[in-house]
C-alpha atoms as a PDB file:
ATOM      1  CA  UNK A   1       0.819  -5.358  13.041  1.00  0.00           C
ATOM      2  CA  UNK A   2      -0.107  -1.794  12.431  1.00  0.00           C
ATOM      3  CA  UNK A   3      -2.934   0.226  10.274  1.00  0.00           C
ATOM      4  CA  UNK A   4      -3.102   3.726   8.773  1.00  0.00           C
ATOM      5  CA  UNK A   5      -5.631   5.257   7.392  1.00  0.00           C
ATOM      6  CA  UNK A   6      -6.300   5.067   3.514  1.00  0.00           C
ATOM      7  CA  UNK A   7      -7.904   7.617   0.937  1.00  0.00           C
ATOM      8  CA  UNK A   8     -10.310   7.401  -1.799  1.00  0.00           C
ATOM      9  CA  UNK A   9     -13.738   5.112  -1.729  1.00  0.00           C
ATOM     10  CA  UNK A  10     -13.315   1.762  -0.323  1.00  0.00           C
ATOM     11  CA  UNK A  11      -9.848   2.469   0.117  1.00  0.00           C
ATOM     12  CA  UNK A  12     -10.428   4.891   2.589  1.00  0.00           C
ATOM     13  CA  UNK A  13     -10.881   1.658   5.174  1.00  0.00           C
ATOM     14  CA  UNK A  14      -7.886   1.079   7.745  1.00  0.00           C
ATOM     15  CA  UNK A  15      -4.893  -0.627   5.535  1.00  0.00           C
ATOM     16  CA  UNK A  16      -2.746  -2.889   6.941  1.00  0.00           C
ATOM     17  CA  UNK A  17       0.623  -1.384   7.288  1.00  0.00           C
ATOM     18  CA  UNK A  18       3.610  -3.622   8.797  1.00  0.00           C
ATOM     19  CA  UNK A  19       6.757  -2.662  10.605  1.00  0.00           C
ATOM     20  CA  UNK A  20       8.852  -1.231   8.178  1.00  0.00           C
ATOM     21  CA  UNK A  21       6.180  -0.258   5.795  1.00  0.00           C
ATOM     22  CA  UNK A  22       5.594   3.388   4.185  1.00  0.00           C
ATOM     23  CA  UNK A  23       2.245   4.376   5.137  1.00  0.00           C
ATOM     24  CA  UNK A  24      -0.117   6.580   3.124  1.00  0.00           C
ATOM     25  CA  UNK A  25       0.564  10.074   3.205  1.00  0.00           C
ATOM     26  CA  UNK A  26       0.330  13.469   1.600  1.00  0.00           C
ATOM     27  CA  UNK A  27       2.457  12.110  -1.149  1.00  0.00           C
ATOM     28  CA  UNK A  28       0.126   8.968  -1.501  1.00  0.00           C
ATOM     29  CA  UNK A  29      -2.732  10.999  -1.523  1.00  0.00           C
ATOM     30  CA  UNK A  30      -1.396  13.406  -4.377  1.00  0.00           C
ATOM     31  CA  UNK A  31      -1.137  10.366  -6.481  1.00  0.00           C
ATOM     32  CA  UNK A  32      -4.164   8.768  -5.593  1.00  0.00           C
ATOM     33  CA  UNK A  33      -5.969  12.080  -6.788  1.00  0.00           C
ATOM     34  CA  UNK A  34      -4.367  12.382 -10.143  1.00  0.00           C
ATOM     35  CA  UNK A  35      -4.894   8.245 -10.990  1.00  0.00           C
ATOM     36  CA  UNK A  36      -8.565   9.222  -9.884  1.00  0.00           C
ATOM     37  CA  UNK A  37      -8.217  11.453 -12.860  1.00  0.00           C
ATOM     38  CA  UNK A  38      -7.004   9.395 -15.463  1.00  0.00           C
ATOM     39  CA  UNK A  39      -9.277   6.754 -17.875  1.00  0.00           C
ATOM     40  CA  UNK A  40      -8.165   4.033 -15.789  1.00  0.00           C
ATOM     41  CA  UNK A  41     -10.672   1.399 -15.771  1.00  0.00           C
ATOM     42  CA  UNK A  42     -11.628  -2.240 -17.438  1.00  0.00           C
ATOM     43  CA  UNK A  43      -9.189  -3.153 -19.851  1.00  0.00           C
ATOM     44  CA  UNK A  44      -6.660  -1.169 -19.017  1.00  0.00           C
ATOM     45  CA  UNK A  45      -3.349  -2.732 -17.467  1.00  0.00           C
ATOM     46  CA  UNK A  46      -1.450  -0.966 -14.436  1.00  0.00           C
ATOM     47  CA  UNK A  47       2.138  -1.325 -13.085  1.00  0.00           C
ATOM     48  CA  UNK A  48       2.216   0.890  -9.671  1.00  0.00           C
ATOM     49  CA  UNK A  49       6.138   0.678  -8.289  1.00  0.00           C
ATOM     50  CA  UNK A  50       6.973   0.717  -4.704  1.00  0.00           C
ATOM     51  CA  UNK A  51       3.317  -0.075  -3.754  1.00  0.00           C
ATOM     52  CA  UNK A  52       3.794  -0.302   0.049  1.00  0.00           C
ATOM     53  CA  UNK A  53       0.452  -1.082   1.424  1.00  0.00           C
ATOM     54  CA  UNK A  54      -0.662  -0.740  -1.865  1.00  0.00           C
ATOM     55  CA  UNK A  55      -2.987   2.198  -1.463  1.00  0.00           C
ATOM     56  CA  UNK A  56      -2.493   3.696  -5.091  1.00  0.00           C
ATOM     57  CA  UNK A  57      -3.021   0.459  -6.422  1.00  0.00           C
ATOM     58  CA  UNK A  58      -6.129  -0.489  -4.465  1.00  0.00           C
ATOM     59  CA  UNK A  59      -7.652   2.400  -5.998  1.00  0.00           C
ATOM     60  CA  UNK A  60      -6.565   1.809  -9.729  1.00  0.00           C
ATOM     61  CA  UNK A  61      -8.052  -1.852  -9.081  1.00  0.00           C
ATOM     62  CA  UNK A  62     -11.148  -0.455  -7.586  1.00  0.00           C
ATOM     63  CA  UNK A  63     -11.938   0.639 -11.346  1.00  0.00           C
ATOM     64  CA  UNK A  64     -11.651  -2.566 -12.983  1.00  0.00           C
ATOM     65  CA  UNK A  65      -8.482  -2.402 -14.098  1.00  0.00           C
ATOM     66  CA  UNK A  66      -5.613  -5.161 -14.207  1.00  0.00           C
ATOM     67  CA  UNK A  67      -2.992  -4.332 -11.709  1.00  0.00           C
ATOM     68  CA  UNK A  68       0.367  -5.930 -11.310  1.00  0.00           C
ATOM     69  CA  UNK A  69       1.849  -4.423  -8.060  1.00  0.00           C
ATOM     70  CA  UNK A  70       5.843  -4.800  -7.413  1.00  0.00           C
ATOM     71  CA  UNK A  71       8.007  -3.669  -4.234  1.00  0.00           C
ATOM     72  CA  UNK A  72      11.641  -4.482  -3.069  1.00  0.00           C
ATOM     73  CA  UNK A  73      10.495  -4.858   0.374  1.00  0.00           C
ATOM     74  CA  UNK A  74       8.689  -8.189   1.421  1.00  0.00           C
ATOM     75  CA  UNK A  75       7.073  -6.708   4.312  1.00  0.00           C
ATOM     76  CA  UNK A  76       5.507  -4.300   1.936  1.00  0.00           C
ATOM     77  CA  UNK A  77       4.445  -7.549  -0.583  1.00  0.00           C
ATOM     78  CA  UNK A  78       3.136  -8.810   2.146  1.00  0.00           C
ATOM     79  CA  UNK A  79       1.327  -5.557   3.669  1.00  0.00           C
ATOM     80  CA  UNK A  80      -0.035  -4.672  -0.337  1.00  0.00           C
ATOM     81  CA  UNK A  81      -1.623  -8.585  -0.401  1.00  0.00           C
ATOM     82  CA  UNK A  82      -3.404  -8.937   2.415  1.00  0.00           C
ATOM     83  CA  UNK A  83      -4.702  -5.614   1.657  1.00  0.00           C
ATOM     84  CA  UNK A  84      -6.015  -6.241  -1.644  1.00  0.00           C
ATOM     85  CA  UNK A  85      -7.449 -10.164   0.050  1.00  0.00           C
ATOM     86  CA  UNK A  86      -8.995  -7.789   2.849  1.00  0.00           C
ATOM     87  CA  UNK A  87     -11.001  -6.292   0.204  1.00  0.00           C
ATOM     88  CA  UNK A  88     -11.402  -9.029  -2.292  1.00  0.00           C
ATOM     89  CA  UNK A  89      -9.285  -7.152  -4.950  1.00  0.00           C
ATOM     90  CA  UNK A  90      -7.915  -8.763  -7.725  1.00  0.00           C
ATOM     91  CA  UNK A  91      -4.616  -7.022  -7.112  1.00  0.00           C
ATOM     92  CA  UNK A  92      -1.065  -9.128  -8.887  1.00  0.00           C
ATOM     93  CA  UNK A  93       1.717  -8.100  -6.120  1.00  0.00           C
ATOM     94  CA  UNK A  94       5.130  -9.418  -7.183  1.00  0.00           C
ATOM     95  CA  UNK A  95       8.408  -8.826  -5.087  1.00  0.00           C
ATOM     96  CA  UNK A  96      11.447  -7.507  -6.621  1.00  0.00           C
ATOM     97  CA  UNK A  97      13.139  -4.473  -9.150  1.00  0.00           C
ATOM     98  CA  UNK A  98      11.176  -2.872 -11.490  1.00  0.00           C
ATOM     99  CA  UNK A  99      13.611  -2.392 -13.364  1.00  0.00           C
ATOM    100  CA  UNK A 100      14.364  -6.068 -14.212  1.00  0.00           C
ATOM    101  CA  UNK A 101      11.473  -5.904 -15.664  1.00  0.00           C
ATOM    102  CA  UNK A 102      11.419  -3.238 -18.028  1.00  0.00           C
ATOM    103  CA  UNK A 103      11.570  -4.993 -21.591  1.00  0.00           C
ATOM    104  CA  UNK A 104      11.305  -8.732 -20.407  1.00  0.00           C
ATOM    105  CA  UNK A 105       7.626  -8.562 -19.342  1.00  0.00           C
ATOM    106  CA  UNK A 106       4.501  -7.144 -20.701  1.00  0.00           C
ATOM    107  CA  UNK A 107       4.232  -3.141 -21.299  1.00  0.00           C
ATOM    108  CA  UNK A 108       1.541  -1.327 -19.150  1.00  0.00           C
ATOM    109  CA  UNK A 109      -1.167   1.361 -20.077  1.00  0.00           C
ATOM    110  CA  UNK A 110      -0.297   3.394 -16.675  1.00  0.00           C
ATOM    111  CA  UNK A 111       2.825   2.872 -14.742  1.00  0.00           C
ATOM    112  CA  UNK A 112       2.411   4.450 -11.027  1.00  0.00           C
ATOM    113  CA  UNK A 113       5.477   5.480  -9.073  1.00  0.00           C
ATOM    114  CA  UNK A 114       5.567   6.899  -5.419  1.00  0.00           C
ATOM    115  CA  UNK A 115       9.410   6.119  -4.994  1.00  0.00           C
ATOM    116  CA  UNK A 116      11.932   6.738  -2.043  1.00  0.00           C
ATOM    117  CA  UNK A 117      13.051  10.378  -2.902  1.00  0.00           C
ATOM    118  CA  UNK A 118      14.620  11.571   0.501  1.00  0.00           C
ATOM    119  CA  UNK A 119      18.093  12.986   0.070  1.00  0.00           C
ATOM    120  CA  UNK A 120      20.067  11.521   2.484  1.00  0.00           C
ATOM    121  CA  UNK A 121      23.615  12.012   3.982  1.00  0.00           C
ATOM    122  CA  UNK A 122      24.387   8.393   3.014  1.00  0.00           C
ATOM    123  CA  UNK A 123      24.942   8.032  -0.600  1.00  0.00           C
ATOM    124  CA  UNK A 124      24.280   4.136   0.091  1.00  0.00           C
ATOM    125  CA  UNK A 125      20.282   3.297  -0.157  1.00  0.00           C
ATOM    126  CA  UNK A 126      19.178   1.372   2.841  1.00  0.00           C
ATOM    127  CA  UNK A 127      18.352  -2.397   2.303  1.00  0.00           C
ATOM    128  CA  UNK A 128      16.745  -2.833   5.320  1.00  0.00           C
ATOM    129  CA  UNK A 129      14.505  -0.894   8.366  1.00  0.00           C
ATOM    130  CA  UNK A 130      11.905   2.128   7.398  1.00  0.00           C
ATOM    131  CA  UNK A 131      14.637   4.126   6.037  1.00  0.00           C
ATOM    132  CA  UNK A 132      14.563   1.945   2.953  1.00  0.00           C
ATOM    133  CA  UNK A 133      11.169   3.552   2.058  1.00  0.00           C
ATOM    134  CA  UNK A 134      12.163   7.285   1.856  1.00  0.00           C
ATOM    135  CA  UNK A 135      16.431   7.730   1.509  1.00  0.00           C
ATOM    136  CA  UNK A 136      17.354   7.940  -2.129  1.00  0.00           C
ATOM    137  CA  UNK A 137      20.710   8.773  -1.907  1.00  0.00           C
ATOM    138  CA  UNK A 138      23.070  11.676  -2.018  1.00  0.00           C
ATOM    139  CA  UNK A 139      20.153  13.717  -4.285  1.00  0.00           C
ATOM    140  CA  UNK A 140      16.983  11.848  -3.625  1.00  0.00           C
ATOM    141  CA  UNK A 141      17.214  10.529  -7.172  1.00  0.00           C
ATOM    142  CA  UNK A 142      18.648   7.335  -6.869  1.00  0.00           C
ATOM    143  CA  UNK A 143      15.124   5.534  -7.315  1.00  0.00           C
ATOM    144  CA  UNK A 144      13.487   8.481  -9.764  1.00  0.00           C
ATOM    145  CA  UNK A 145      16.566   8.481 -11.486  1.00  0.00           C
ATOM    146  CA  UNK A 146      15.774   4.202 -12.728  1.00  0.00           C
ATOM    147  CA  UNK A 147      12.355   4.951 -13.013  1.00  0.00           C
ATOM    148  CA  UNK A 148      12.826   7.878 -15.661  1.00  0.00           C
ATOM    149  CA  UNK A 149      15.034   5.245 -17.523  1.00  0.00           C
ATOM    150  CA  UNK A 150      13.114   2.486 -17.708  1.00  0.00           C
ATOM    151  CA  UNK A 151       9.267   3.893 -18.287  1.00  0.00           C
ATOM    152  CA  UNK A 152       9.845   3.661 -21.877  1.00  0.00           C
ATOM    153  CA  UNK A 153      10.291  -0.152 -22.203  1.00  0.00           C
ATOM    154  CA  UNK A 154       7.209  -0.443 -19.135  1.00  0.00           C
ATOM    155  CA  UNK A 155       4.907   1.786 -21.285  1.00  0.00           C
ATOM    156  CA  UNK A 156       2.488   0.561 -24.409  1.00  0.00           C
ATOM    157  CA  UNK A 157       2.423   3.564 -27.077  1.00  0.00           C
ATOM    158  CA  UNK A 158       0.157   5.999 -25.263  1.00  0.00           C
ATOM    159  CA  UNK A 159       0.764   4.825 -22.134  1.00  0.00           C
ATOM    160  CA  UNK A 160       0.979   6.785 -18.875  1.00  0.00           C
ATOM    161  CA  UNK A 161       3.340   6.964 -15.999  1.00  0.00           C
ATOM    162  CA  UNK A 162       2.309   9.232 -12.786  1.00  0.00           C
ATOM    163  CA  UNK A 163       5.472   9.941 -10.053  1.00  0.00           C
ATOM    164  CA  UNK A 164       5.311  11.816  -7.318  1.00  0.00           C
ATOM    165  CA  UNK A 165       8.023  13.273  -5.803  1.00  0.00           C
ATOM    166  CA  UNK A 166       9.893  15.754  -3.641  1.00  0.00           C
ATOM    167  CA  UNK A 167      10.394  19.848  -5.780  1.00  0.00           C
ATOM    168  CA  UNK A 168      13.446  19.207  -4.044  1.00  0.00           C
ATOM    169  CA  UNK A 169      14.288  16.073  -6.344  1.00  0.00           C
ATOM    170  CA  UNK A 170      14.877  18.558  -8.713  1.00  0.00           C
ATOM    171  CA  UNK A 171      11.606  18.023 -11.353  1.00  0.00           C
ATOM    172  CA  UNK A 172      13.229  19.570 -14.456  1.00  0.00           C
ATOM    173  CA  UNK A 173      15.825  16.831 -14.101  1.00  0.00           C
ATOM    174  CA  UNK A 174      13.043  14.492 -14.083  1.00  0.00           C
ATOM    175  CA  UNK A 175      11.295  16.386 -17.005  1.00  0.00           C
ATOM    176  CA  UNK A 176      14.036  16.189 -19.518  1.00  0.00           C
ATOM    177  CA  UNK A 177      15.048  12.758 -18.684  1.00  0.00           C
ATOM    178  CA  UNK A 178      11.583  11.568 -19.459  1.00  0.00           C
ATOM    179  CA  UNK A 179      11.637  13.737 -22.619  1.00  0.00           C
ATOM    180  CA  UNK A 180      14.938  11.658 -23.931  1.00  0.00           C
ATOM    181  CA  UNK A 181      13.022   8.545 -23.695  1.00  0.00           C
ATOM    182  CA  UNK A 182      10.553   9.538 -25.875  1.00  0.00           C
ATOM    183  CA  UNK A 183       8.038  10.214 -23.432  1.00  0.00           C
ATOM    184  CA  UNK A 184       5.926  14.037 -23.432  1.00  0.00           C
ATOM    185  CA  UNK A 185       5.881  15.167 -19.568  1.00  0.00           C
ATOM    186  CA  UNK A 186       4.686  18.034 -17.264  1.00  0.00           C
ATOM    187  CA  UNK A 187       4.034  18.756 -13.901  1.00  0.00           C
ATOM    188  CA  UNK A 188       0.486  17.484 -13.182  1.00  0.00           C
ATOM    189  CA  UNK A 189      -0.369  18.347  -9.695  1.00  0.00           C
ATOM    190  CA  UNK A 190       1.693  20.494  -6.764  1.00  0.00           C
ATOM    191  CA  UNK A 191       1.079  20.280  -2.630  1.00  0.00           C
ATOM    192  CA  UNK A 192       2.953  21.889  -0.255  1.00  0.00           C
ATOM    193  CA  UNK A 193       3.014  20.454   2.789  1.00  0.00           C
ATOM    194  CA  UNK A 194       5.299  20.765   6.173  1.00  0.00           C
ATOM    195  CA  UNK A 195       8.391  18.831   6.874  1.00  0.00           C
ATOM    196  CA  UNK A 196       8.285  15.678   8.485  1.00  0.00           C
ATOM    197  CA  UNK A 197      10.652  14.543  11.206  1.00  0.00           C
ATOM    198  CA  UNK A 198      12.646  12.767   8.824  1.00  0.00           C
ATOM    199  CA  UNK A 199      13.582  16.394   6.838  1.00  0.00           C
ATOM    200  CA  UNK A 200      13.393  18.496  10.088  1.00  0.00           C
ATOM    201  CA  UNK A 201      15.830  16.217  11.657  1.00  0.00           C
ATOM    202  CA  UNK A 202      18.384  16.447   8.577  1.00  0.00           C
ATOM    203  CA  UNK A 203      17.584  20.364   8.494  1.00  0.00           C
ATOM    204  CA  UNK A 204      21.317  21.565   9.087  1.00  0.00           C
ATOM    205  CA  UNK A 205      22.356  19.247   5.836  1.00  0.00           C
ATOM    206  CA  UNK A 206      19.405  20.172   3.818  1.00  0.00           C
ATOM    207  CA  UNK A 207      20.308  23.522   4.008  1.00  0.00           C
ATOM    208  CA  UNK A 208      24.073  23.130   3.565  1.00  0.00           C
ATOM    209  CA  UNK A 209      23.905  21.121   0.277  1.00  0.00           C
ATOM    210  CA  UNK A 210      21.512  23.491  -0.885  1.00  0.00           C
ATOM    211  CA  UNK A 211      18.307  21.149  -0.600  1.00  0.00           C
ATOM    212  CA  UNK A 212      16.631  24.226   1.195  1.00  0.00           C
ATOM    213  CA  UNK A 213      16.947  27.338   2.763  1.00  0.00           C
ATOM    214  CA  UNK A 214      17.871  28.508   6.130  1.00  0.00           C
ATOM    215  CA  UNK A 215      14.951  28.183   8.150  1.00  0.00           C
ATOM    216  CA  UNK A 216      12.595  26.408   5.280  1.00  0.00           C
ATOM    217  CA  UNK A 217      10.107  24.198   6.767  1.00  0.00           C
ATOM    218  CA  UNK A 218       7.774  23.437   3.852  1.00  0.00           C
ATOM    219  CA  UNK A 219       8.370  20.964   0.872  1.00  0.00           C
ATOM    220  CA  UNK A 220       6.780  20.954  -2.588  1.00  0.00           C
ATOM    221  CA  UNK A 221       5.287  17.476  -3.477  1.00  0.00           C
ATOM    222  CA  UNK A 222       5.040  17.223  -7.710  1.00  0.00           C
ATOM    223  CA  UNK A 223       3.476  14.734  -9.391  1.00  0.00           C
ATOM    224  CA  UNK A 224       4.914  14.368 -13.068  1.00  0.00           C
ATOM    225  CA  UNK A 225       2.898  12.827 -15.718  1.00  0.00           C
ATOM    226  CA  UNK A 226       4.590  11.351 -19.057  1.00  0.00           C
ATOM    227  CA  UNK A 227       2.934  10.017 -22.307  1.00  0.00           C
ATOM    228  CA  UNK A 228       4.793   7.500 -23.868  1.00  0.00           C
ATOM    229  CA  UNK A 229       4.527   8.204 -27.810  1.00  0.00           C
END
């Protein structure tokens, strides 16, 4: 068993973080910032997607609010509840698609979304081994892409959904698609940051599918926020 190293008040303690697990990074943080911004608090309800260890929605539950946490990935269920026991957080972590449960469940206030968005020579997604927390397909969008679609029937009227993704994803895509949905959205926050080993080592195909060019070695992380009418 592994930890990394958290962000944002009590979260900021080590996290557990099992094999397999995405651990908090520079993406995490950029959505930990902007749910620090929003009026997240008691009486509020929260759906954060892919939680992982469950850093965004340790923080979100740190305000009071009522979190329901969902992942695909066991390990990560497992990582994201013994995190919130750790710190005595009353933290709902479900395994399974989010997607499933757009329209057969309860609609959220804030939906939170740090999805896979890696685009990956392998138009298959992963269903097992770390890869499965950062390839999304042929255009990174295979995750966003669901996500986009299915906010509207996660979100009360008003509601909020924060995503962070790669520039690279293509973010006007995820704009409009958001916008057919019935849901108002902009570009809330932008990092850049340099590429990891998982980009540097797919450099050559980046570059040839147009992803980046030659000799690029910095990504633009976005984080899109949507109001549901």
């Amino acid at each position: 068993m592994a930890v990394a190293a958290g962000a944002g008040g009590a979260v900021r303690d080590r996290l557990v973080a099992l094999p397999g697990v995405y651990r908090p990074q520079a993406d995490s943080r950029l959505l930990e910032a902007a749910v620090a911004r929003e009026d997240i608090g008691p009486g509020r309800s929260v759906l954060d997607i892919g939680t992982g260890t469950g850093v965004v929605a340790l923080r979100a539950a740190e305000s009071g609010a009522d979190v329901t946490a969902v992942d695909a990935s066991w390990a990560a269920v497992l990582a994201a509840w013994l995190n919130a026991r750790l710190r005595r957080l009353p933290v709902k972590v479900r395994h399974g698609d989010f997607a499933v449960r757009a329209g057969r469940g309860p609609r959220y206030d804030f939906v939170l979304a740090n999805p896979p968005y890696v685009p990956s020579p392998d138009a298959a997604l992963p269903v097992r081994g770390e890869r499965r927390a950062w390839d999304a397909g042929g255009d990174g969008r295979a995750v966003i892409d669901p996500i986009c679609a299915a906010a509207p029937a996660l979100l009360r009227p008003g509601g909020v959904l924060l995503m962070v993704h790669s520039a690279m994803c293509d973010s006007e895509r995820t704009l409009a698609m958001l916008a057919r949905g019935g849901i108002s959205a902009r570009v809330e926050a932008r990092r850049r940051i340099g590429w990891g080993p998982v980009l540097r080592g797919r450099r050559a195909w980046l570059t040839e599918k147009g992803f980046a060019a030659p000799g690029e070695d910095r990504e633009e992380l976005v984080v899109i926020r949507g109001r549901y009418a």
